[in-house]
PDB file of N, CA and C in Angstrom:
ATOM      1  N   UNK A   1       0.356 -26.314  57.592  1.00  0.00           N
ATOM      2  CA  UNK A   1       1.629 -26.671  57.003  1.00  0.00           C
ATOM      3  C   UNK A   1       1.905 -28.153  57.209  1.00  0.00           C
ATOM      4  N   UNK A   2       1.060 -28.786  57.623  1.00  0.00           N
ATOM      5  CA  UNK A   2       1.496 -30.296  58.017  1.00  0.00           C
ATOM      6  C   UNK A   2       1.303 -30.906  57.401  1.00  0.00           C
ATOM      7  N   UNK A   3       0.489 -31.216  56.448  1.00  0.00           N
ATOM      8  CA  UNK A   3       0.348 -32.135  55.182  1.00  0.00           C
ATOM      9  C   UNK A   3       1.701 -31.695  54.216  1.00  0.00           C
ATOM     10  N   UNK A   4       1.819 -31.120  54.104  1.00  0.00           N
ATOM     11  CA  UNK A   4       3.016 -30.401  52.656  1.00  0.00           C
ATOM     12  C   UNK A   4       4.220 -30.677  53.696  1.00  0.00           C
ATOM     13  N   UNK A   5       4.888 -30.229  55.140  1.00  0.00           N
ATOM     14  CA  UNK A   5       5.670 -30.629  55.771  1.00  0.00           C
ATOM     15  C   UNK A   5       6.241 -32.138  55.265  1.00  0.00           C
ATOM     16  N   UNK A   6       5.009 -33.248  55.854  1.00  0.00           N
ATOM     17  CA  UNK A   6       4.783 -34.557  56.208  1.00  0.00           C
ATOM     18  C   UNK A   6       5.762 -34.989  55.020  1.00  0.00           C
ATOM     19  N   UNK A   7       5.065 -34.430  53.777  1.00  0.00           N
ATOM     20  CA  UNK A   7       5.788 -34.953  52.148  1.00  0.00           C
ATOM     21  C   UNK A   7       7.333 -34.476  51.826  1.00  0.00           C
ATOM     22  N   UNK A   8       7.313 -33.165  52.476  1.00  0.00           N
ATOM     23  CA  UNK A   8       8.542 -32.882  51.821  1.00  0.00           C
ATOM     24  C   UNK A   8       9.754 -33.562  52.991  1.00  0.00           C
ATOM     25  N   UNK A   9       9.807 -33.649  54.443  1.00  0.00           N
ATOM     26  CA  UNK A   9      10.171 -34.663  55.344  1.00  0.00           C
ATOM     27  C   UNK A   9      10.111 -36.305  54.676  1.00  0.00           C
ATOM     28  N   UNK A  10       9.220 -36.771  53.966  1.00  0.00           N
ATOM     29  CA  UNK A  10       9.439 -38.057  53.505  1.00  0.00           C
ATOM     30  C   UNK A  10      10.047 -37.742  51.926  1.00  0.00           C
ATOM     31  N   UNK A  11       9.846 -36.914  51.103  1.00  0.00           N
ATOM     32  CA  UNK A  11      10.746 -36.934  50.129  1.00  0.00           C
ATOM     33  C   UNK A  11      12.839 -36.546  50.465  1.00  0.00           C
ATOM     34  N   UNK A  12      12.665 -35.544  51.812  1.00  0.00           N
ATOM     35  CA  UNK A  12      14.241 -35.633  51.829  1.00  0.00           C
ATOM     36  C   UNK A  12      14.735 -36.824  52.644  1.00  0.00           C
ATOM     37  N   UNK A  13      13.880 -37.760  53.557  1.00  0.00           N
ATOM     38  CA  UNK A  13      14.043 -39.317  53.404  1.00  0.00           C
ATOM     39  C   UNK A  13      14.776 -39.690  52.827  1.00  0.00           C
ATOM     40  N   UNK A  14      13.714 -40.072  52.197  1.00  0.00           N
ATOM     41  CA  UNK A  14      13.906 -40.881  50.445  1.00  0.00           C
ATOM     42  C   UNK A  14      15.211 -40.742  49.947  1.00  0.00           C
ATOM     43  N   UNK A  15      15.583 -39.130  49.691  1.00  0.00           N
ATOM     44  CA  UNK A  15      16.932 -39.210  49.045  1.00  0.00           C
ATOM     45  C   UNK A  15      18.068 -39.324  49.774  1.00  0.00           C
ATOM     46  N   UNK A  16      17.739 -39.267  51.230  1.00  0.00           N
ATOM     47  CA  UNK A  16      18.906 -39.598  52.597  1.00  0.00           C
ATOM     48  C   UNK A  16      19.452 -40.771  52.265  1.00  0.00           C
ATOM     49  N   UNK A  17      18.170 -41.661  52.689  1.00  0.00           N
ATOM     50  CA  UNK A  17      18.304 -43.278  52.497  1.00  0.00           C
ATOM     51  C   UNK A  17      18.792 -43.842  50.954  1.00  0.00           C
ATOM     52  N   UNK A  18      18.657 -43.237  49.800  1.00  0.00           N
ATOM     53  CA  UNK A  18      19.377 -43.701  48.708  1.00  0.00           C
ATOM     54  C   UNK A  18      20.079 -42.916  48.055  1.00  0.00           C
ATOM     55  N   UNK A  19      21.147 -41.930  48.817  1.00  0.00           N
ATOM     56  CA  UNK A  19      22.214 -41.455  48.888  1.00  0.00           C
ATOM     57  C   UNK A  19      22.534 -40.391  47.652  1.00  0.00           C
ATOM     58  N   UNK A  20      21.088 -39.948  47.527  1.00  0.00           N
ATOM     59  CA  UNK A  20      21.065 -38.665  46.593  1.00  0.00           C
ATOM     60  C   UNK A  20      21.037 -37.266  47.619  1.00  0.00           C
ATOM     61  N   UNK A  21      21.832 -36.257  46.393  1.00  0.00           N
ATOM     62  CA  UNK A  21      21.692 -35.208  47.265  1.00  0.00           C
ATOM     63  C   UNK A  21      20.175 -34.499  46.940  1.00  0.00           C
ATOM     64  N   UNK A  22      20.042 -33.403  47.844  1.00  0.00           N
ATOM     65  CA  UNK A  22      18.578 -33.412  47.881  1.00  0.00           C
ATOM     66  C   UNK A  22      18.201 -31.821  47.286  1.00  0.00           C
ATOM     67  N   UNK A  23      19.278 -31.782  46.306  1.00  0.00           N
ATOM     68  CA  UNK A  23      19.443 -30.116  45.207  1.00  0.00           C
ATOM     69  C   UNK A  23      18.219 -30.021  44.276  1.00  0.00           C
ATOM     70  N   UNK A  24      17.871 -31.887  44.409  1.00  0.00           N
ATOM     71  CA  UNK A  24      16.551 -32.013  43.334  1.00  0.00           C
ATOM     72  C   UNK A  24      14.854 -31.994  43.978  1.00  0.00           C
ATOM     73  N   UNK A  25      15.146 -31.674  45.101  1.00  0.00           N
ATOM     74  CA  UNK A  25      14.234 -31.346  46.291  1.00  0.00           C
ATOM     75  C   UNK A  25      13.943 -30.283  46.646  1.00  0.00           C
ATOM     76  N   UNK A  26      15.137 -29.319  47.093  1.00  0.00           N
ATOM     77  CA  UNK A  26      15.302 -28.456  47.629  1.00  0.00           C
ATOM     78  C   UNK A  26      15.319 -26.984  46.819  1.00  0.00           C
ATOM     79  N   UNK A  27      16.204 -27.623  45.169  1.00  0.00           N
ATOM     80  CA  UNK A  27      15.733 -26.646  44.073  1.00  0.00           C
ATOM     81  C   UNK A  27      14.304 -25.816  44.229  1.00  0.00           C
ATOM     82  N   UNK A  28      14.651 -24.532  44.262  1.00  0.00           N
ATOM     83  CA  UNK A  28      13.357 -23.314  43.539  1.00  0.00           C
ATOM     84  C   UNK A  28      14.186 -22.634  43.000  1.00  0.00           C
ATOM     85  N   UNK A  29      13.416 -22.357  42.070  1.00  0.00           N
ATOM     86  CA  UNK A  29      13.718 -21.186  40.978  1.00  0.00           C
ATOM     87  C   UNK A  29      13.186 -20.033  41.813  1.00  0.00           C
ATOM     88  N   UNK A  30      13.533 -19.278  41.814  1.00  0.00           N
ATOM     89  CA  UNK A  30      13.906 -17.727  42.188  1.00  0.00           C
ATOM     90  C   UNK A  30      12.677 -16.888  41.562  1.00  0.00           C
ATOM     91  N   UNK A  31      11.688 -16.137  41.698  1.00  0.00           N
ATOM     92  CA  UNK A  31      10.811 -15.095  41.230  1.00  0.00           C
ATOM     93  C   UNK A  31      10.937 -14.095  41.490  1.00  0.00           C
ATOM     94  N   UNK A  32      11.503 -14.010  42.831  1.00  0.00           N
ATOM     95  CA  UNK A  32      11.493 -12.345  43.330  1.00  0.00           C
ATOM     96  C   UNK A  32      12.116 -13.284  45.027  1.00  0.00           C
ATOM     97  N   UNK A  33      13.243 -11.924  45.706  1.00  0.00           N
ATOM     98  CA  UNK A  33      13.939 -12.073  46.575  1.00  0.00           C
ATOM     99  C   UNK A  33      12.673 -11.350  47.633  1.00  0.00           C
ATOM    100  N   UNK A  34      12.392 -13.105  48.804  1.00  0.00           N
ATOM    101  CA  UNK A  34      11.506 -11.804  49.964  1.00  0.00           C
ATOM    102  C   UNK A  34      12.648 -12.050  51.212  1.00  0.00           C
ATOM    103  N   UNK A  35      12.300 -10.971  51.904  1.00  0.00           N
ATOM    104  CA  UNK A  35      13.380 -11.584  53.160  1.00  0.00           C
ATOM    105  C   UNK A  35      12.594 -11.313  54.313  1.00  0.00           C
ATOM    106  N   UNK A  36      12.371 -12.585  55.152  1.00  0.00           N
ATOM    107  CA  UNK A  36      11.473 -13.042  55.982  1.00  0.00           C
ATOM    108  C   UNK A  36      12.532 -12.898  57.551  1.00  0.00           C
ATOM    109  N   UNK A  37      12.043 -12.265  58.636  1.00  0.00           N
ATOM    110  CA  UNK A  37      13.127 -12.651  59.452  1.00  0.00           C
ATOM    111  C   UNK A  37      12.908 -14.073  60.316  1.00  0.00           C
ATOM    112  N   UNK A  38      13.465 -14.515  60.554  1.00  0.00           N
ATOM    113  CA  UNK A  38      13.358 -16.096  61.467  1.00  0.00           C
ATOM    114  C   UNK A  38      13.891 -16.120  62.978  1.00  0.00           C
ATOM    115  N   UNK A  39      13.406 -16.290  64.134  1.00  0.00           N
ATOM    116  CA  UNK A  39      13.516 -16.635  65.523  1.00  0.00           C
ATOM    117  C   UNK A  39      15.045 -16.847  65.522  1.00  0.00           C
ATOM    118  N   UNK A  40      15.494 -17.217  66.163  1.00  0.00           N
ATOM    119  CA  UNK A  40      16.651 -18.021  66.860  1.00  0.00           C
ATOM    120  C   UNK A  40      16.390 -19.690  66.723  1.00  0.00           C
ATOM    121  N   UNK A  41      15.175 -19.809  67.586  1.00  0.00           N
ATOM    122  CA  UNK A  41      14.808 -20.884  67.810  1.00  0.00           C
ATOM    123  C   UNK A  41      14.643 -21.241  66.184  1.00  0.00           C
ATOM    124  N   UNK A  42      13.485 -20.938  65.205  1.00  0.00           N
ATOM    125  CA  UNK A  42      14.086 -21.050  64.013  1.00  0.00           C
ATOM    126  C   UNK A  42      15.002 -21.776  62.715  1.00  0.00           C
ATOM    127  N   UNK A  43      15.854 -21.240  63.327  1.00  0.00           N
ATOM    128  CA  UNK A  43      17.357 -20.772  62.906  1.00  0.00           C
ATOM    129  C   UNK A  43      17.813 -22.200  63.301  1.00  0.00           C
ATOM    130  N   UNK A  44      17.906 -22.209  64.224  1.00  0.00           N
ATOM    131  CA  UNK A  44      18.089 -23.727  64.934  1.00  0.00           C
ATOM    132  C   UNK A  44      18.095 -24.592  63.936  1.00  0.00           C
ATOM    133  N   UNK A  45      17.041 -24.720  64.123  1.00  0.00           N
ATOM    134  CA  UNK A  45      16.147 -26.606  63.760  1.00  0.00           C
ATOM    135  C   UNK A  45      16.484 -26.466  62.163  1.00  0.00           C
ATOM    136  N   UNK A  46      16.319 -24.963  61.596  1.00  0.00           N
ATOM    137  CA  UNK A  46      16.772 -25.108  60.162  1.00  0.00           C
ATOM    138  C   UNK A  46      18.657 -25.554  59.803  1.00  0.00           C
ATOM    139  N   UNK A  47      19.099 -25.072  60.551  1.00  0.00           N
ATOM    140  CA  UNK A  47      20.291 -25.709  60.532  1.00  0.00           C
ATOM    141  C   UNK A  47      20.476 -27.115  60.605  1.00  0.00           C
ATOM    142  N   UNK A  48      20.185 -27.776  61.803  1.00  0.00           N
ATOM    143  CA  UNK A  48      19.839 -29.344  62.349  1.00  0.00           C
ATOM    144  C   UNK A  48      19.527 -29.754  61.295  1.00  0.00           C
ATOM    145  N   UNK A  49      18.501 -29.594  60.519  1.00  0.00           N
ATOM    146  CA  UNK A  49      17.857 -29.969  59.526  1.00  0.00           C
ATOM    147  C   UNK A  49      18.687 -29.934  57.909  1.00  0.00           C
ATOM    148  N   UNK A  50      19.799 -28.843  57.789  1.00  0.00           N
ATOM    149  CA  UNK A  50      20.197 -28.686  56.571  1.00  0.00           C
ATOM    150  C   UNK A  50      21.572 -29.730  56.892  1.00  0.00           C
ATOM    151  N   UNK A  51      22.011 -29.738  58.237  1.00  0.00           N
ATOM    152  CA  UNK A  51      23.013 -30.830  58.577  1.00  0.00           C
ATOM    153  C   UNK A  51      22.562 -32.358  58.295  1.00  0.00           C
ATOM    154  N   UNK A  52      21.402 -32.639  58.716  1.00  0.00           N
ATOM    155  CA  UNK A  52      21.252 -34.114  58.925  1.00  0.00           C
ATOM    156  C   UNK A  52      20.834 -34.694  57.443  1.00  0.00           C
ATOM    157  N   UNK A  53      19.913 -33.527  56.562  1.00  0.00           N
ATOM    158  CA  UNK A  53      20.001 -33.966  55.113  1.00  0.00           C
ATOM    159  C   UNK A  53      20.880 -33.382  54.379  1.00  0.00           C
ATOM    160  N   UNK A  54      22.022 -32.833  54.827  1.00  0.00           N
ATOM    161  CA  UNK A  54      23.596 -32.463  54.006  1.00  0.00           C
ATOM    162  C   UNK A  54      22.928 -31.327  52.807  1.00  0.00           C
ATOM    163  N   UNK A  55      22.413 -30.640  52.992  1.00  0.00           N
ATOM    164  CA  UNK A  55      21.730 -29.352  52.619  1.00  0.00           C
ATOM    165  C   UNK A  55      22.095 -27.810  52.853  1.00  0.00           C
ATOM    166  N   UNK A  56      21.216 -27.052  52.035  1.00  0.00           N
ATOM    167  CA  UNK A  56      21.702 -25.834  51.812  1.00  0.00           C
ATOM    168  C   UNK A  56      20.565 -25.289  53.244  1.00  0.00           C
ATOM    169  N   UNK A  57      20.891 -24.521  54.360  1.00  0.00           N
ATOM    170  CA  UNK A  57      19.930 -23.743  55.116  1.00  0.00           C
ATOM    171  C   UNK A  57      18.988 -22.907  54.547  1.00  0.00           C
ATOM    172  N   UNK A  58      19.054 -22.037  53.687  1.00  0.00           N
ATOM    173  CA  UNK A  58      18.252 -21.275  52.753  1.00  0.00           C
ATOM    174  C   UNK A  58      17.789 -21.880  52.100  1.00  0.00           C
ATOM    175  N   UNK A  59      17.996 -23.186  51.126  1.00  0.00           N
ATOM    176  CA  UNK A  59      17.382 -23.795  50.485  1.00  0.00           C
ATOM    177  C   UNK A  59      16.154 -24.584  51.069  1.00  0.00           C
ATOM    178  N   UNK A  60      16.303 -24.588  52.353  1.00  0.00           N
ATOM    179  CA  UNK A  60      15.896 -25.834  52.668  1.00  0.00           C
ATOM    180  C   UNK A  60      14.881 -24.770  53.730  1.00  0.00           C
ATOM    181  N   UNK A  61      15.341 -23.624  53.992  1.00  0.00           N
ATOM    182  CA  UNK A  61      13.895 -22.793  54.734  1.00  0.00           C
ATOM    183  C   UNK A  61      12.819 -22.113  53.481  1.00  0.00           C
ATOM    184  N   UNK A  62      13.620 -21.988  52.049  1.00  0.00           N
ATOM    185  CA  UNK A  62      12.798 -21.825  50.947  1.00  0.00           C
ATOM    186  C   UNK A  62      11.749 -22.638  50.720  1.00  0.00           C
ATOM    187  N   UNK A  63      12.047 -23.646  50.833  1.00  0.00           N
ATOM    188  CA  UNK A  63      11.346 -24.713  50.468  1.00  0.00           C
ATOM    189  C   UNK A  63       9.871 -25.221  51.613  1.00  0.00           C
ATOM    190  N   UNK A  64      10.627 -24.637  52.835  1.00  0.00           N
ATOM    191  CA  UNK A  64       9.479 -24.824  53.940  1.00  0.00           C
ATOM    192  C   UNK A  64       8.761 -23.846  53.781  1.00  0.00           C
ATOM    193  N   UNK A  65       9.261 -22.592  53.531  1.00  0.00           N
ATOM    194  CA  UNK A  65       7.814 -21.576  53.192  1.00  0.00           C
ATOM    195  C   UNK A  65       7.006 -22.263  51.945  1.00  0.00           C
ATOM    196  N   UNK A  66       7.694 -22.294  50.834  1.00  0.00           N
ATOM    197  CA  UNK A  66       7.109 -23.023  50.122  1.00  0.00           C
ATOM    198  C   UNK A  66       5.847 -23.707  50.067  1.00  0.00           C
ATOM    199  N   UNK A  67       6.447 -24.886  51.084  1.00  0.00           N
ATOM    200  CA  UNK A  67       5.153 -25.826  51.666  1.00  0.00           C
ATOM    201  C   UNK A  67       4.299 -24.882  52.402  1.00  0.00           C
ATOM    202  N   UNK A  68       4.444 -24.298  53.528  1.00  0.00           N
ATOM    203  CA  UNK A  68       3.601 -23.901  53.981  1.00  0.00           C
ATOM    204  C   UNK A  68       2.199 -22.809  53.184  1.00  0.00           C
ATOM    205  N   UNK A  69       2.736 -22.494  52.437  1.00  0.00           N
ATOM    206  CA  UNK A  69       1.782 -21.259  51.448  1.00  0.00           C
ATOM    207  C   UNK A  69       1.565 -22.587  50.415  1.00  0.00           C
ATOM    208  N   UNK A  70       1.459 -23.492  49.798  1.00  0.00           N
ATOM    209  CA  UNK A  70       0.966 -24.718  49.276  1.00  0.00           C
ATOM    210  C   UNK A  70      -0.481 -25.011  50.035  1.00  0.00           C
ATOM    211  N   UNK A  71       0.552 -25.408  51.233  1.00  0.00           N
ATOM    212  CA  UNK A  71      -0.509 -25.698  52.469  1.00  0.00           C
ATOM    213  C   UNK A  71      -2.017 -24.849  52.396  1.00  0.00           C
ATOM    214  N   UNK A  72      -1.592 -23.363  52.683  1.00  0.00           N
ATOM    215  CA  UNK A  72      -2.567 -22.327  52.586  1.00  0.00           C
ATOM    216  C   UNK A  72      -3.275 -22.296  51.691  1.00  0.00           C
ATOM    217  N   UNK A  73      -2.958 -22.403  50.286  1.00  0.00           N
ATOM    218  CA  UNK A  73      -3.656 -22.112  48.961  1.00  0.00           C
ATOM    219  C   UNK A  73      -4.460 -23.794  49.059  1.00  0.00           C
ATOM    220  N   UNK A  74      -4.572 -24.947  49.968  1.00  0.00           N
ATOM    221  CA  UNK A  74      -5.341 -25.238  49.676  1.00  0.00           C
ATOM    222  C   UNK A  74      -6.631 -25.546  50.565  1.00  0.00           C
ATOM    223  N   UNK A  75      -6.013 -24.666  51.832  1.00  0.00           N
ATOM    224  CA  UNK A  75      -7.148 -24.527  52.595  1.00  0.00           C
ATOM    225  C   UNK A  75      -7.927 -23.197  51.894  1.00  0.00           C
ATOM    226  N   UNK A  76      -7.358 -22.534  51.092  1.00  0.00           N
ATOM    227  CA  UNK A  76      -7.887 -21.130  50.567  1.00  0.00           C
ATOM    228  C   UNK A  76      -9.031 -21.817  49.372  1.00  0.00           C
ATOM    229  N   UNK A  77      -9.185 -23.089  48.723  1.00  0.00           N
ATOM    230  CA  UNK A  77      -9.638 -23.383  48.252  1.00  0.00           C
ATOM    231  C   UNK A  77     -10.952 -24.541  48.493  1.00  0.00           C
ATOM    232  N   UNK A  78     -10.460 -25.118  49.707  1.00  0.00           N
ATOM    233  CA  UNK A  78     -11.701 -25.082  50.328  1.00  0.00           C
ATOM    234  C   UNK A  78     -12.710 -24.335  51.068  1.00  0.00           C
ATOM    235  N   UNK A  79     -12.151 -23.345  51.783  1.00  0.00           N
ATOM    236  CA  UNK A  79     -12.590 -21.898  51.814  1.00  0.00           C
ATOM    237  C   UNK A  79     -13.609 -21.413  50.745  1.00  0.00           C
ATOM    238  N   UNK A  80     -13.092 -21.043  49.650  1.00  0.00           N
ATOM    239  CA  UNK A  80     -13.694 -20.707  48.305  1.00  0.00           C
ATOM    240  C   UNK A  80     -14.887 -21.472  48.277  1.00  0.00           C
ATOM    241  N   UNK A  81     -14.447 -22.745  48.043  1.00  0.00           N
ATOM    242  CA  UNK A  81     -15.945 -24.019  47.771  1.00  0.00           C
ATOM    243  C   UNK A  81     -16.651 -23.346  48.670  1.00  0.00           C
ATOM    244  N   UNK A  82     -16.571 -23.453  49.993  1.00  0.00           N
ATOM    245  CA  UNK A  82     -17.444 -22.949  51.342  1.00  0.00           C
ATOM    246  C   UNK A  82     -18.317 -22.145  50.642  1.00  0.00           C
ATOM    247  N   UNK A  83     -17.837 -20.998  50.216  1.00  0.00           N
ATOM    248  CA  UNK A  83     -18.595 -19.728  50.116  1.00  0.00           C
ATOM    249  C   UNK A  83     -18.931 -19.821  49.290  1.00  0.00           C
ATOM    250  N   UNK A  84     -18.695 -20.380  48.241  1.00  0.00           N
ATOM    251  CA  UNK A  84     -19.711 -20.635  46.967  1.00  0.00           C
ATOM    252  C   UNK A  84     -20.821 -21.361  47.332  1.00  0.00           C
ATOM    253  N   UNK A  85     -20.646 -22.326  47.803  1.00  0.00           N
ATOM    254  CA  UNK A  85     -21.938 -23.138  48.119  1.00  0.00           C
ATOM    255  C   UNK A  85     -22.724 -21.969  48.867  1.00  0.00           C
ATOM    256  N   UNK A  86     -22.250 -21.481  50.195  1.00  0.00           N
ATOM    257  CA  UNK A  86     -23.415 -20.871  50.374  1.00  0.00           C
ATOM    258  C   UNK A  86     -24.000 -19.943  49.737  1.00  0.00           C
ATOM    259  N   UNK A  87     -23.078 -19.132  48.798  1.00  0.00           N
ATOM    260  CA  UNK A  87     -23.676 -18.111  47.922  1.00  0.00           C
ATOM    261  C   UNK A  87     -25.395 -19.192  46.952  1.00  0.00           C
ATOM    262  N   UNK A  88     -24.678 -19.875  46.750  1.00  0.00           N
ATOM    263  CA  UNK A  88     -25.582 -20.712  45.763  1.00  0.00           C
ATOM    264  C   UNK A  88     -27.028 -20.971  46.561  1.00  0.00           C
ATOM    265  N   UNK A  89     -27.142 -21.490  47.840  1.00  0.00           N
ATOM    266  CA  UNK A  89     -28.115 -21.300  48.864  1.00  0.00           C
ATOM    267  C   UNK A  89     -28.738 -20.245  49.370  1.00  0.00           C
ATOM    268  N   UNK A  90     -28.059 -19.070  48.975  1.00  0.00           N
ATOM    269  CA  UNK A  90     -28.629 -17.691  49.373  1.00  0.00           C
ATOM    270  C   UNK A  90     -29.011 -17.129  48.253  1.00  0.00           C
ATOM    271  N   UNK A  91     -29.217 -17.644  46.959  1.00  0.00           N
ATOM    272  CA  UNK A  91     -29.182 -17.315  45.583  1.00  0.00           C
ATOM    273  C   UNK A  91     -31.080 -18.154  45.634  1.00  0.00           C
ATOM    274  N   UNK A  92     -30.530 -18.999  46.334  1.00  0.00           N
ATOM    275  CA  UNK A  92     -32.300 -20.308  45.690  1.00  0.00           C
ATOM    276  C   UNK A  92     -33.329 -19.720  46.976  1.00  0.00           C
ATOM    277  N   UNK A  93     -32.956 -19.257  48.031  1.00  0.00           N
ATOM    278  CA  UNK A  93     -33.715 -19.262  49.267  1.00  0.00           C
ATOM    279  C   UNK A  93     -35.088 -17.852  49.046  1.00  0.00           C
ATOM    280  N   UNK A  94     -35.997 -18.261  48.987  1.00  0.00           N
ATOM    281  CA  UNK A  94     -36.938 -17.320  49.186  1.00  0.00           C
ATOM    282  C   UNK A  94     -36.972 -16.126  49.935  1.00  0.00           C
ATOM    283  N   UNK A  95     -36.594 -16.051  50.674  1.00  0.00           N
ATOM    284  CA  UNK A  95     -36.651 -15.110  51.905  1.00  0.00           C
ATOM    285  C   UNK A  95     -35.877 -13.776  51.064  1.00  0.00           C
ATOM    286  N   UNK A  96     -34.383 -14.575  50.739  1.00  0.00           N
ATOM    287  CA  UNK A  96     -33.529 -13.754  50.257  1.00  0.00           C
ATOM    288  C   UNK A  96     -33.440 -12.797  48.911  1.00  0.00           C
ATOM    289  N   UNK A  97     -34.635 -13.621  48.053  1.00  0.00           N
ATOM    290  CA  UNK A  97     -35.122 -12.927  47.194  1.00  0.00           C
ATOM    291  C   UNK A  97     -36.276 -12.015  47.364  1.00  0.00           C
ATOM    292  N   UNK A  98     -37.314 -12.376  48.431  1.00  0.00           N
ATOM    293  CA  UNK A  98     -38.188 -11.429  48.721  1.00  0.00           C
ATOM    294  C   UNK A  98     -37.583 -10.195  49.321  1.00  0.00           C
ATOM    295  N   UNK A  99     -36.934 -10.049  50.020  1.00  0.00           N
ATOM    296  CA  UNK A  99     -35.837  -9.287  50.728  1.00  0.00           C
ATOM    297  C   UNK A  99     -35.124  -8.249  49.765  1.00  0.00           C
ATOM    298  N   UNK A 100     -34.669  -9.137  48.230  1.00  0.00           N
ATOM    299  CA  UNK A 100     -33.890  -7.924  47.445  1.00  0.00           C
ATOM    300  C   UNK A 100     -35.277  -7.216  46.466  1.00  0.00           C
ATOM    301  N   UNK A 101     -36.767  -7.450  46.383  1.00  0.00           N
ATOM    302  CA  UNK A 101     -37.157  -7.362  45.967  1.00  0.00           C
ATOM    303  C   UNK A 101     -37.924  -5.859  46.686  1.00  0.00           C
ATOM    304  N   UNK A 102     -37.625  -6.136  47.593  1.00  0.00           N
ATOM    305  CA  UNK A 102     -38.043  -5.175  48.947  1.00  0.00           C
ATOM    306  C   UNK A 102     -37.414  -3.724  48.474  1.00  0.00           C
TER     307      UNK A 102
END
């Protein structure tokens, strides 16, 4: 989650420091209602956080799942590459064909 964090922390910056609200940030459109439960601790820092950029709390923990499953889908895609390549190496390797030939 730290790359996608890093950005969306410097995009509600951005609109701190030039005195936009951050509805154009924090906006998602809606697909389906999940309800996730959250710590205390949590709960916290998402508050702190919806205070200091004058924000919605829900909006603004939407948006961190958000990032974080961003995050995921693109380690899920280097992942993918991974295993393709090796499929592709276990596809050329001799052994592995004598083996299915077996």
């Amino acid at each position: 989650m730290g790359l996608a964090l890093k950005g969306l922390l410097g995009e509600l910056e951005s609109c701190r420091s030039k005195g936009v609200p951050t509805d154009a940030v924090t906006r998602v459109e809606v697909v389906r209602t999940l309800e996730i439960p959250l710590d205390l601790h949590a709960c916290r820092e998402l508050r702190v956080l919806a205070h200091v950029f004058s924000g919605d709390q829900a909006e603004l923990a939407a948006v961190v799942l958000r990032a974080a499953l961003m995050d995921m889908q693109e380690h899920l895609d280097d992942d993918l590459d991974s295993l393709a390549t090796t499929a592709r190496q276990l596809m050329n390797d001799p052994c592995q064909q004598a083996s299915e030939i077996i």
